[in-house]
C-alpha atoms as a PDB file:
ATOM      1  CA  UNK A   1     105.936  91.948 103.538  1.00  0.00           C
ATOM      2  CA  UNK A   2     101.869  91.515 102.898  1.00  0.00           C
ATOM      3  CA  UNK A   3      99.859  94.719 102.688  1.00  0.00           C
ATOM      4  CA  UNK A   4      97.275  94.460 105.031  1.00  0.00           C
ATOM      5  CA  UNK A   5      95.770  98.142 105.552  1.00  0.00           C
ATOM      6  CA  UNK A   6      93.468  99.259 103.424  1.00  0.00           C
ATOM      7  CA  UNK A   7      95.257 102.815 103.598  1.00  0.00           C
ATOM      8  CA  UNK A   8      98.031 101.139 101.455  1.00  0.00           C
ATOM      9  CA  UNK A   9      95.508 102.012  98.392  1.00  0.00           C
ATOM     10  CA  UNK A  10      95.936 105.660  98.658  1.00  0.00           C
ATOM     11  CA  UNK A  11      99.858 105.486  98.706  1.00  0.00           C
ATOM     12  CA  UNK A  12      99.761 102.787  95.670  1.00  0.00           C
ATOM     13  CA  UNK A  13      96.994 104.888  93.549  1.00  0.00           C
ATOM     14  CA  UNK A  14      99.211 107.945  94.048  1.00  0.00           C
ATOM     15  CA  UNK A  15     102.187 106.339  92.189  1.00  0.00           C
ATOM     16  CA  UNK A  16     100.535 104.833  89.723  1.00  0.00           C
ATOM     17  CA  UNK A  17      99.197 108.108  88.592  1.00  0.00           C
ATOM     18  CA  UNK A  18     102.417 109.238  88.947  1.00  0.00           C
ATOM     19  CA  UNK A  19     104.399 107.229  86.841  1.00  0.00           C
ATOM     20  CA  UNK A  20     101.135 107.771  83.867  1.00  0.00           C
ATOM     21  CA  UNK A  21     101.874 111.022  84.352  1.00  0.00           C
ATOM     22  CA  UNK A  22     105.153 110.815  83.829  1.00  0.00           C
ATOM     23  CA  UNK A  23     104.685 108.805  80.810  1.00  0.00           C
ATOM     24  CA  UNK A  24     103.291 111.786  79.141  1.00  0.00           C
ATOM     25  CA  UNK A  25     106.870 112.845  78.880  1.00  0.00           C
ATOM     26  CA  UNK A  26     108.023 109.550  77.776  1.00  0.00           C
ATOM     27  CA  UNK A  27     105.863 108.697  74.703  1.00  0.00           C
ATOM     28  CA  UNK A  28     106.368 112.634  73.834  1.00  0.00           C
ATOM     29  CA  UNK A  29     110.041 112.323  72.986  1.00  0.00           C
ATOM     30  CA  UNK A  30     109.286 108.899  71.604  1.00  0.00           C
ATOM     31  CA  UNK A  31     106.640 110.022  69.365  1.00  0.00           C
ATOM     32  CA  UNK A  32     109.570 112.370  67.505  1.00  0.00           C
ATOM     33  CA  UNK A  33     110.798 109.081  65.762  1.00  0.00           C
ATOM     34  CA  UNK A  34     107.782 105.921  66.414  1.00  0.00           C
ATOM     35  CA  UNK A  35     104.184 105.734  65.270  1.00  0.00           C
ATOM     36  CA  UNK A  36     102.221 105.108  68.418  1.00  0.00           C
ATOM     37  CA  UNK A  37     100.968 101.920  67.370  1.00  0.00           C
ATOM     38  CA  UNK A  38     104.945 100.780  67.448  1.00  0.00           C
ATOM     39  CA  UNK A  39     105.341 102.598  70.844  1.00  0.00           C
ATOM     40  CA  UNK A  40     102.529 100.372  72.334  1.00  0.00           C
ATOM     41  CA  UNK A  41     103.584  97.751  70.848  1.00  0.00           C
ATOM     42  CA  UNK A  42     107.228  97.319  72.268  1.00  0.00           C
ATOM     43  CA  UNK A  43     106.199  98.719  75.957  1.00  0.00           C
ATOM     44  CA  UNK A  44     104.057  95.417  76.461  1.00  0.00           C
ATOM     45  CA  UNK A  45     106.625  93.450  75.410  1.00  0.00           C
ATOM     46  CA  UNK A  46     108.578  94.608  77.493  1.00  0.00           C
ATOM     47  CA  UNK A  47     106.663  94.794  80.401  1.00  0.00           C
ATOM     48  CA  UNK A  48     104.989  91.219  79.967  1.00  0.00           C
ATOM     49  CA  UNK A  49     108.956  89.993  80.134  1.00  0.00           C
ATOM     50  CA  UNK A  50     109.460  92.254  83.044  1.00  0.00           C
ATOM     51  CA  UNK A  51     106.848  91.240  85.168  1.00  0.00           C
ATOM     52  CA  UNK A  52     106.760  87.453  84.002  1.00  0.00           C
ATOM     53  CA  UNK A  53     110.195  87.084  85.099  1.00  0.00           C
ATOM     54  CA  UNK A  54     109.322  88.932  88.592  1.00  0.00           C
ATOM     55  CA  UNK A  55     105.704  86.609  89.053  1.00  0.00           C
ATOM     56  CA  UNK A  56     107.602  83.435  88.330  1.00  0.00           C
ATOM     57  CA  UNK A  57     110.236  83.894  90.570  1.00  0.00           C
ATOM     58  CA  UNK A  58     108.564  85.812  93.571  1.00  0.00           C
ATOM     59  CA  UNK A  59     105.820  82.944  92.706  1.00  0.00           C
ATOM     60  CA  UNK A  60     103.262  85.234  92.573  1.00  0.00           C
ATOM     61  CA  UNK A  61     102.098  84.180  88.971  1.00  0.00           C
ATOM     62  CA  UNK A  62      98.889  82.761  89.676  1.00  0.00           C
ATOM     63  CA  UNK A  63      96.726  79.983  86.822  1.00  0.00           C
ATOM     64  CA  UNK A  64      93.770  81.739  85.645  1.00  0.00           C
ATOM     65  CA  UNK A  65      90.642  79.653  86.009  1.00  0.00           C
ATOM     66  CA  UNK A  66      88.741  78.643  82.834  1.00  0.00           C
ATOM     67  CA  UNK A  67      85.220  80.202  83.966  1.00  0.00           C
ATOM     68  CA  UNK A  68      87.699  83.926  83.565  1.00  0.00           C
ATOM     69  CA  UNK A  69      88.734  82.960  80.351  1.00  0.00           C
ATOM     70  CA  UNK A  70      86.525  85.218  78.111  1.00  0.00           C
ATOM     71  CA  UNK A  71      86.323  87.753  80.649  1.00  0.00           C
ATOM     72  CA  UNK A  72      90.387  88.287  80.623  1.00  0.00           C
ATOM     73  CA  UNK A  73      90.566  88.448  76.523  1.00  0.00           C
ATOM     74  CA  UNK A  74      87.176  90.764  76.819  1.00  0.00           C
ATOM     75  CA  UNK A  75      88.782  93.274  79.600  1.00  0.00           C
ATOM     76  CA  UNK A  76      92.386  93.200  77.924  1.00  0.00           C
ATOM     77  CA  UNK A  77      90.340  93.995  74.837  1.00  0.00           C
ATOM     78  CA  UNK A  78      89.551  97.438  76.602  1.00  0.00           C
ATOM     79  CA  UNK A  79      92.522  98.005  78.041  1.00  0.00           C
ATOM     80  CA  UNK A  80      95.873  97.778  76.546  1.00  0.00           C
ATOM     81  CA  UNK A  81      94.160  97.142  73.108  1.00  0.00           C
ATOM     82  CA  UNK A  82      91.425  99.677  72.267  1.00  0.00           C
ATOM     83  CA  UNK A  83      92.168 102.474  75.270  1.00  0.00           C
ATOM     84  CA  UNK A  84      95.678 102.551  73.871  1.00  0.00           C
ATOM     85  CA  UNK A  85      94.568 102.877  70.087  1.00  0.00           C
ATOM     86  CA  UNK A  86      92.048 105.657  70.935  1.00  0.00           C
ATOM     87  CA  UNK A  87      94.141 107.492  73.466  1.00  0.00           C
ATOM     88  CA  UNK A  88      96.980 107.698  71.070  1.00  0.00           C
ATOM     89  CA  UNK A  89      95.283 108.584  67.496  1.00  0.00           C
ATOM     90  CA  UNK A  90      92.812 110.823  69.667  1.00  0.00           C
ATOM     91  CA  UNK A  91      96.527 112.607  71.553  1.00  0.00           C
ATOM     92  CA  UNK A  92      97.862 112.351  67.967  1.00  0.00           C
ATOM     93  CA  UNK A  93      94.606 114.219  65.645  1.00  0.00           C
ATOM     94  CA  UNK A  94      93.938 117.022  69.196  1.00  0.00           C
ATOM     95  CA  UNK A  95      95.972 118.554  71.409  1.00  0.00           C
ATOM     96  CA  UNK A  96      97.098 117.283  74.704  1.00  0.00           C
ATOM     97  CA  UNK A  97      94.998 119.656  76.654  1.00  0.00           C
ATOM     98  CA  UNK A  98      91.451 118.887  74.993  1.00  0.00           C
ATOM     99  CA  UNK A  99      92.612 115.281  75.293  1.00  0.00           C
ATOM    100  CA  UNK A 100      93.559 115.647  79.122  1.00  0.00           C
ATOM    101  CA  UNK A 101      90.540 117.524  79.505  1.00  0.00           C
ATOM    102  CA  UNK A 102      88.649 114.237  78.408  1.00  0.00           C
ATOM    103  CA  UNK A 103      90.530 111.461  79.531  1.00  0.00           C
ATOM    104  CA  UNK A 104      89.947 113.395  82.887  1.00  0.00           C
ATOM    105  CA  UNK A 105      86.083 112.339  82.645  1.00  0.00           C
ATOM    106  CA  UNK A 106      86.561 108.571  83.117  1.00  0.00           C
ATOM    107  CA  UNK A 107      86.019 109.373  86.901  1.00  0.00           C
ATOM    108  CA  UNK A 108      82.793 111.077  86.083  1.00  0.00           C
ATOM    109  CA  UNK A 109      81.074 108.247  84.373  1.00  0.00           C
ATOM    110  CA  UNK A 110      82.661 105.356  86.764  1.00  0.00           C
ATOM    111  CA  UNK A 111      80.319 105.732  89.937  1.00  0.00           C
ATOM    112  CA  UNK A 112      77.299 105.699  87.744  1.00  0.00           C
ATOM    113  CA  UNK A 113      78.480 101.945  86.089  1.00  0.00           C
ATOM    114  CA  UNK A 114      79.443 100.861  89.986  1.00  0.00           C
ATOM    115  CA  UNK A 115      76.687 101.800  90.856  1.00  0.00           C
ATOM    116  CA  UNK A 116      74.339  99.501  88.840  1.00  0.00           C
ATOM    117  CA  UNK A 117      76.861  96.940  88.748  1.00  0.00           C
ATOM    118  CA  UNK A 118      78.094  96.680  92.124  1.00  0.00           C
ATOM    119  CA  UNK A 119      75.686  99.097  94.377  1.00  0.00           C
ATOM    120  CA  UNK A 120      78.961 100.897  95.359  1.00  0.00           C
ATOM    121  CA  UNK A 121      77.523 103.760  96.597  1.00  0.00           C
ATOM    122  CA  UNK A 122      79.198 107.518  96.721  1.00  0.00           C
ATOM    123  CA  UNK A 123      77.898 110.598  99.039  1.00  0.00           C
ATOM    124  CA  UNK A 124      77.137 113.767  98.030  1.00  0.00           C
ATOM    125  CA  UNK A 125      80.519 114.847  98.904  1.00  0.00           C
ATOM    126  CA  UNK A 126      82.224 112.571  97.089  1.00  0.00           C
ATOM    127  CA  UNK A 127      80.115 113.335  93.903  1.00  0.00           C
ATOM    128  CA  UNK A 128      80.894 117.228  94.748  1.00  0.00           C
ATOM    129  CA  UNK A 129      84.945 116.380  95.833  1.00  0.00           C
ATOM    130  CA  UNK A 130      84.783 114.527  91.567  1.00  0.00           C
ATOM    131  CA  UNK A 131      83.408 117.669  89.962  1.00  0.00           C
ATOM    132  CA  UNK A 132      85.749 119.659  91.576  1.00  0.00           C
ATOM    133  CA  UNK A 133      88.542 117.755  90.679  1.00  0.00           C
ATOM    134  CA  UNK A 134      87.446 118.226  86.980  1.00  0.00           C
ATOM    135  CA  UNK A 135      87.074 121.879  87.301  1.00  0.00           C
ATOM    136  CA  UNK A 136      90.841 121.755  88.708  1.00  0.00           C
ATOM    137  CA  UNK A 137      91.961 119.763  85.555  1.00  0.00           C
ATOM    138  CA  UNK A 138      90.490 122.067  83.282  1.00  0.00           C
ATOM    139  CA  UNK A 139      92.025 125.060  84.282  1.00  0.00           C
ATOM    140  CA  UNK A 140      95.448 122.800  84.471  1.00  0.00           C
ATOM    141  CA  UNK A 141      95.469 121.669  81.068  1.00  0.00           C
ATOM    142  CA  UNK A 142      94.058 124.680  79.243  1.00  0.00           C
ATOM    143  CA  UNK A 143      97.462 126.384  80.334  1.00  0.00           C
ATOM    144  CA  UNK A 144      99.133 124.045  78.282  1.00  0.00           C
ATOM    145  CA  UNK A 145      98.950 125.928  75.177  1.00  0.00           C
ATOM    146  CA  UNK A 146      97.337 128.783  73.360  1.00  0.00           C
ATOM    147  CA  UNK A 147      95.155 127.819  71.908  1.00  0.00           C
ATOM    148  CA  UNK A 148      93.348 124.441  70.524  1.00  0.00           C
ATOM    149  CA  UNK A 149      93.896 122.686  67.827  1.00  0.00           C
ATOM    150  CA  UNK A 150      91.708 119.494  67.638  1.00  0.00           C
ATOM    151  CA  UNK A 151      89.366 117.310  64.451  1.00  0.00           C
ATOM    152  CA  UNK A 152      86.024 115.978  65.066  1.00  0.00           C
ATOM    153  CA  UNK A 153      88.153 112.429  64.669  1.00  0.00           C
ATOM    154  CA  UNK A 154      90.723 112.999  67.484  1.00  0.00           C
ATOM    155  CA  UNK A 155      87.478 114.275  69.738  1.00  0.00           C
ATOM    156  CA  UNK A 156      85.746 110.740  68.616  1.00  0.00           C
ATOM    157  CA  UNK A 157      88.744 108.832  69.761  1.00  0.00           C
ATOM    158  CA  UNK A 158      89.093 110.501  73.072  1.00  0.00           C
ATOM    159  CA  UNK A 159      85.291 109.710  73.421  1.00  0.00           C
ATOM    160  CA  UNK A 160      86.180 106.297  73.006  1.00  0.00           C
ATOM    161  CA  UNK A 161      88.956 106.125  75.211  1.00  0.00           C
ATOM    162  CA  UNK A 162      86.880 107.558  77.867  1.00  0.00           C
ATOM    163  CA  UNK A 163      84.260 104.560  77.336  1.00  0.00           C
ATOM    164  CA  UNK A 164      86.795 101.285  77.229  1.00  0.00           C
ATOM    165  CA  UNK A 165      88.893 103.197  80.193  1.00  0.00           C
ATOM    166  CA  UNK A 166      85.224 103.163  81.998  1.00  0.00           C
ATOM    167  CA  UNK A 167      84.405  99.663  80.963  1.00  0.00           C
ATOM    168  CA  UNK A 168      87.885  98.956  82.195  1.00  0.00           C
ATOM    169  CA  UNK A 169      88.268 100.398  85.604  1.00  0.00           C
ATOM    170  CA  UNK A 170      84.757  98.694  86.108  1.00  0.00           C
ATOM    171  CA  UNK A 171      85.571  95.124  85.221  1.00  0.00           C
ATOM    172  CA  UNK A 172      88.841  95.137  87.115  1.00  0.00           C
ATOM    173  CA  UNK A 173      87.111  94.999  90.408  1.00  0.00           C
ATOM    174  CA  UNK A 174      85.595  91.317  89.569  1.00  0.00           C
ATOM    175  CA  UNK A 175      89.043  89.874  88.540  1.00  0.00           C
ATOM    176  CA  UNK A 176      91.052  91.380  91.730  1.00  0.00           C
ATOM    177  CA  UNK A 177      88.487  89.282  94.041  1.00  0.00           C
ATOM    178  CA  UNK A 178      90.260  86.393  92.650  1.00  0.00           C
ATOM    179  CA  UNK A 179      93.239  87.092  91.260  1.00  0.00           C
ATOM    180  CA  UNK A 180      96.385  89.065  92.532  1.00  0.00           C
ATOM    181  CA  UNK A 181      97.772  92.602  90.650  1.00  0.00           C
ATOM    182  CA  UNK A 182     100.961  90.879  89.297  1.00  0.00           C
ATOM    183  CA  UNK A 183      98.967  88.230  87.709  1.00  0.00           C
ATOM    184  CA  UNK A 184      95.957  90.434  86.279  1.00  0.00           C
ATOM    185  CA  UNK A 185      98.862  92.805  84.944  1.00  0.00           C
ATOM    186  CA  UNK A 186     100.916  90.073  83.211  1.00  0.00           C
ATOM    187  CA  UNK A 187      98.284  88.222  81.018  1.00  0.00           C
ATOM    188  CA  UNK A 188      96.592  91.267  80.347  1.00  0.00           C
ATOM    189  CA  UNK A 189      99.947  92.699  78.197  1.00  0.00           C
ATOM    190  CA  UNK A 190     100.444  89.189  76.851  1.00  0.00           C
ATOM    191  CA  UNK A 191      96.958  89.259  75.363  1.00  0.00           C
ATOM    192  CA  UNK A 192      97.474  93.010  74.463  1.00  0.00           C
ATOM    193  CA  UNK A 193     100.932  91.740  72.403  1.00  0.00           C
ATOM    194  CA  UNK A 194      98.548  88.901  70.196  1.00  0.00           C
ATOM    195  CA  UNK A 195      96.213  91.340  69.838  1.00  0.00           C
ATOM    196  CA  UNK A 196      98.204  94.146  68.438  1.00  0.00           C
ATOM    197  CA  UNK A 197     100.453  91.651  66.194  1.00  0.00           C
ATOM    198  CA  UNK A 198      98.126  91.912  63.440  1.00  0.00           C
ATOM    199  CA  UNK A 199      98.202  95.741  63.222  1.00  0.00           C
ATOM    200  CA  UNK A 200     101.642  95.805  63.298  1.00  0.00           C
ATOM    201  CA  UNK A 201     102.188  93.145  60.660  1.00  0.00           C
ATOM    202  CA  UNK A 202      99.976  94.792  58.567  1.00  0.00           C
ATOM    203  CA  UNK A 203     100.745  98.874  58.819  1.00  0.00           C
ATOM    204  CA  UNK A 204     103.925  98.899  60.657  1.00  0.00           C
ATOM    205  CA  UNK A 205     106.091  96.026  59.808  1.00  0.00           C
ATOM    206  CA  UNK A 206     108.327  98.451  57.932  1.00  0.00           C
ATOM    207  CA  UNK A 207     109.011 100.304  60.078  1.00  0.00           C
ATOM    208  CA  UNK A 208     109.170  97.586  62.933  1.00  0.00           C
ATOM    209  CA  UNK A 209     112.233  96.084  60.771  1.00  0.00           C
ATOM    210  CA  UNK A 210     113.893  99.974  61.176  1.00  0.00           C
ATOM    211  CA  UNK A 211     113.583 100.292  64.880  1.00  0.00           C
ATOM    212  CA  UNK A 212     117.095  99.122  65.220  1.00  0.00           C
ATOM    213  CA  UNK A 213     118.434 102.066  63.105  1.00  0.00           C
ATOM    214  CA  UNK A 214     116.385 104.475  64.555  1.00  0.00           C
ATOM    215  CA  UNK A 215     116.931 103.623  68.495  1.00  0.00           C
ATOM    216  CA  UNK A 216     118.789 105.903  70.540  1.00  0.00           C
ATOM    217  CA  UNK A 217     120.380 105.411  73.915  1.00  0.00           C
ATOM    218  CA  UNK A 218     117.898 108.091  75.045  1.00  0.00           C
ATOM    219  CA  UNK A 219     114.762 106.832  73.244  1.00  0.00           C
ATOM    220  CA  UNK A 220     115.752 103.578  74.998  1.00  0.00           C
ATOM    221  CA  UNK A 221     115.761 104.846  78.337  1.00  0.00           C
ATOM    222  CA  UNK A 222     112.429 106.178  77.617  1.00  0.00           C
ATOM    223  CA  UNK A 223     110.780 103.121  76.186  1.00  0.00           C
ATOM    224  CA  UNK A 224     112.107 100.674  78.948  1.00  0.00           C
ATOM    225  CA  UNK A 225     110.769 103.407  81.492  1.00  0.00           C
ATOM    226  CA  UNK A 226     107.093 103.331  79.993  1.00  0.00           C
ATOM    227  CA  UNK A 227     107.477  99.791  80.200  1.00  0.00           C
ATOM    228  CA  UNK A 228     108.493  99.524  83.396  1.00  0.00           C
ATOM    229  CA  UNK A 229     106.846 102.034  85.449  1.00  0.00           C
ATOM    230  CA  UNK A 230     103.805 103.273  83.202  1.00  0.00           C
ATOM    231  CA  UNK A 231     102.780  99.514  81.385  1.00  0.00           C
ATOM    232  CA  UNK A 232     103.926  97.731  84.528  1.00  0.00           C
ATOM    233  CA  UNK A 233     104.201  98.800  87.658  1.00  0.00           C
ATOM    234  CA  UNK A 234     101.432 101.948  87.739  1.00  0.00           C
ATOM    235  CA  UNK A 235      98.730  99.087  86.705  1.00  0.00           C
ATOM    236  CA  UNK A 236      99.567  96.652  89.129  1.00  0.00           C
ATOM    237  CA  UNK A 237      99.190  99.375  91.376  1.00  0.00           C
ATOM    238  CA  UNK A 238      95.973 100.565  89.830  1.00  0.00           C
ATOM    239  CA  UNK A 239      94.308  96.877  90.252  1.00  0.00           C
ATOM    240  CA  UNK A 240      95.728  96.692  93.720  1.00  0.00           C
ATOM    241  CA  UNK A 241      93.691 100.286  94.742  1.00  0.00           C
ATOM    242  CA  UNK A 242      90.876  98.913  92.848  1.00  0.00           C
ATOM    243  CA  UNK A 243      90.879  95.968  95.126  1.00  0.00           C
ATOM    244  CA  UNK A 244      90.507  97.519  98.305  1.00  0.00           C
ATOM    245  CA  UNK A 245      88.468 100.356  97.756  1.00  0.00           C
ATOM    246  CA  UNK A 246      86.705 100.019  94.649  1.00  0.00           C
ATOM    247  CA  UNK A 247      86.586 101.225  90.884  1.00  0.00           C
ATOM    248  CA  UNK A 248      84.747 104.884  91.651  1.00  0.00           C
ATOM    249  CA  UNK A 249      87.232 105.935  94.146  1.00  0.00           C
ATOM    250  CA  UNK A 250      90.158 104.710  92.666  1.00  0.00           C
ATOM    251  CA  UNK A 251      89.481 105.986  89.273  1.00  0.00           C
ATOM    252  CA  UNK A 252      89.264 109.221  90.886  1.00  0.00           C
ATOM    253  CA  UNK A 253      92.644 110.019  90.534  1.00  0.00           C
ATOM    254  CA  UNK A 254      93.106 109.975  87.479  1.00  0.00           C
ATOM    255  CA  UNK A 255      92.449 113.609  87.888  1.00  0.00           C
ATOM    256  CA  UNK A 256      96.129 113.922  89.250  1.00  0.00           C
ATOM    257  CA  UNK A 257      97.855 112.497  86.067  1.00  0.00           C
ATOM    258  CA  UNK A 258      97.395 116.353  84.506  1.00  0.00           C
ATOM    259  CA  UNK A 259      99.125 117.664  87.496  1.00  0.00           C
ATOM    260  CA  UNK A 260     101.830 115.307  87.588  1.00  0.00           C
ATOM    261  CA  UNK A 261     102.639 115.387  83.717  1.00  0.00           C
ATOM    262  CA  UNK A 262     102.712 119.559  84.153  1.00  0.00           C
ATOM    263  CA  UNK A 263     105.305 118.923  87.286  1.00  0.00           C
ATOM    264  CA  UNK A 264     107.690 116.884  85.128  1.00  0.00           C
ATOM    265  CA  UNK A 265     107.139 118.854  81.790  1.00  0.00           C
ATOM    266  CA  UNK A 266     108.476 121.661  83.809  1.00  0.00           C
ATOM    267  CA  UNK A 267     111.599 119.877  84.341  1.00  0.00           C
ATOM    268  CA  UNK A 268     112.118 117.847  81.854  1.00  0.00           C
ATOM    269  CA  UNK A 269     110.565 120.079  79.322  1.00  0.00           C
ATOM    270  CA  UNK A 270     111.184 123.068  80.347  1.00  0.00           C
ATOM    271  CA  UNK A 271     107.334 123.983  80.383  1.00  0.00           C
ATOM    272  CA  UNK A 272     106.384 126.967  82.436  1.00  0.00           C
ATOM    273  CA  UNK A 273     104.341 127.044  85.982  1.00  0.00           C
ATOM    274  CA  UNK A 274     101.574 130.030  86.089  1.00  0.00           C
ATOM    275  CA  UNK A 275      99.866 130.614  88.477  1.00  0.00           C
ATOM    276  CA  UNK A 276      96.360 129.671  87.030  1.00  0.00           C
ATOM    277  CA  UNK A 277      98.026 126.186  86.191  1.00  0.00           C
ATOM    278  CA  UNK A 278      99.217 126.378  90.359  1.00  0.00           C
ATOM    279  CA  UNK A 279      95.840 127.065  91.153  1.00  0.00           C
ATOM    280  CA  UNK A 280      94.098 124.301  89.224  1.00  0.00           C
ATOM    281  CA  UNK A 281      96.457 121.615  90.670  1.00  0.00           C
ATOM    282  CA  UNK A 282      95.560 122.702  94.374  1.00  0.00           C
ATOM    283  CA  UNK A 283      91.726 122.720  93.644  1.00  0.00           C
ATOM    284  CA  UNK A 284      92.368 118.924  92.080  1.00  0.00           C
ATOM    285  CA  UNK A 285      93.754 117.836  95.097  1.00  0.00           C
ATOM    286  CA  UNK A 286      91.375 119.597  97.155  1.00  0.00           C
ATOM    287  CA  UNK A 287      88.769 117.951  94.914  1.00  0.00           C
ATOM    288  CA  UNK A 288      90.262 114.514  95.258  1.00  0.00           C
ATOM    289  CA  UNK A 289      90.286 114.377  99.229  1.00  0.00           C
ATOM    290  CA  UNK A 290      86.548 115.518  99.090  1.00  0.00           C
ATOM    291  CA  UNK A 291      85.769 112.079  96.883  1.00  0.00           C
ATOM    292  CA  UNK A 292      87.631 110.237  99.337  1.00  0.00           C
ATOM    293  CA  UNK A 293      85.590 111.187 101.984  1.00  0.00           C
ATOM    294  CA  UNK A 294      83.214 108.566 103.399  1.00  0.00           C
ATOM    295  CA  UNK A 295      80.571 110.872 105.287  1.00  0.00           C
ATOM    296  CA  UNK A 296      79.012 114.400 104.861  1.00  0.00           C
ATOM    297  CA  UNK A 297      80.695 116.932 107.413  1.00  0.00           C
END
């Protein structure tokens, strides 16, 4: 069945942050045996099979022209290759609220690129509804622990995650004028898998050759999940509410991935619910239907 409303964007955005949220959980337990580098590594392998086999026969796989060449190797450059690098050493060297707390900012900075880029223009609301949203976020992540524990290096990573996941979110909108989701999706992990071969030939082949061993049933069911859901399906999602109502908006919910990862941490982690962390996730949502807004009332 073809998606025709644009409403359809709000639906797909919300699982897509959903399933990144839930892949919080994921790369946690898988982080107790892998090096994140590995982690990355084998979730776009998996999803570029995944999704290659679904393109090819669904014939959705569409031939990218030659004029969108560099720009494909430039944005999967961004994002898997550097965004995943930065997010993950910068996760690894903080904690996970600081680093939520600045991952969260990637919808701050993304109206002021569309803007010059594109003109895509935002109201005063919707600036208002995005600062919100951050104040929300804050007070749901600094309930995740105690206290923080964080190096000037992790901080520097985060910073640079924030900046490819900009440049990212930002470039997306030119390929989806030409290109389906599935398609975008699929050569952007295959050029995230040559691009990450090198690292892992060169730091983590040993431990690439010991994956067998150290696999668990478990572990399993969490990689092939952060392939399928977080590498595959959230990002087609992502460039399909990118397409139809543009990078600032979309990017905007990003501050929901916080809220989601607490929801599942407190059932699959047994992480507790306060109510501070209760009020922050109803003053991001609050926040998020203000930046959705496309007047002043």
């Amino acid at each position: 069945m073809k998606i025709k409303s644009i409403n359809n964007a709000y639906p797909a955005l919300f699982f897509s942050m959903m399933f990144w949220g839930l892949s919080f959980v994921w790369t946690r337990q898988l982080l107790e045996v892998f090096t994140p580098l590995l982690i990355i590594f084998f979730r776009l392998i998996l999803s570029f099979f995944l999704l290659f086999s679904i393109a090819s026969v669904s014939r959705k796989l569409q031939k990218i022209q030659k004029k969108d060449y560099l720009f494909l190797l430039f944005l999967s450059f961004t994002q898997p290759f550097l965004y995943f690098i930065f997010e993950g050493y910068g996760i690894k060297y903080t904690s996970a609220s600081i680093s939520s707390i600045l991952i969260a900012t990637i919808p701050l900075f993304t109206p002021i690129g569309a803007f010059f880029l594109f003109r895509e223009k935002l109201t005063r609301m919707n600036i208002f509804g995005l600062f919100i949203s951050f104040g929300g976020v804050s007070l749901v992540v600094l309930e995740f622990g105690n206290k923080f524990t964080f190096s000037w290096l992790g901080i520097l990573m985060l910073f640079l995650a924030v900046i490819t996941g900009t440049i990212y979110g930002l470039g997306l909108k030119k390929l989806t004028s030409n290109y389906n989701s599935i398609t975008i999706t699929t050569y952007q992990n295959l050029i995230g898998i040559i691009l990450f071969f090198p690292l892992i030939f060169a730091f983590e082949w040993k431990n690439m050759m010991n994956f067998p061993k150290l696999i668990t049933l478990d572990l399993a069911f969490s990689l092939f999940n952060l392939a399928l859901f977080a590498s595959s399906i959230a990002f087609v999602l992502f460039a399909y509410g990118i397409s139809k109502i543009g990078p600032s908006k979309a990017t905007a919910f990003s501050y929901s991935i916080p809220v989601f990862t607490l929801v599942f941490a407190y059932f699959v982690l047994d992480e507790s619910i306060t109510i501070v962390k209760l009020g922050g996730m109803i003053i991001v949502l609050f926040g998020l239907f203000l930046s959705q807004l496309k007047k002043i009332t």
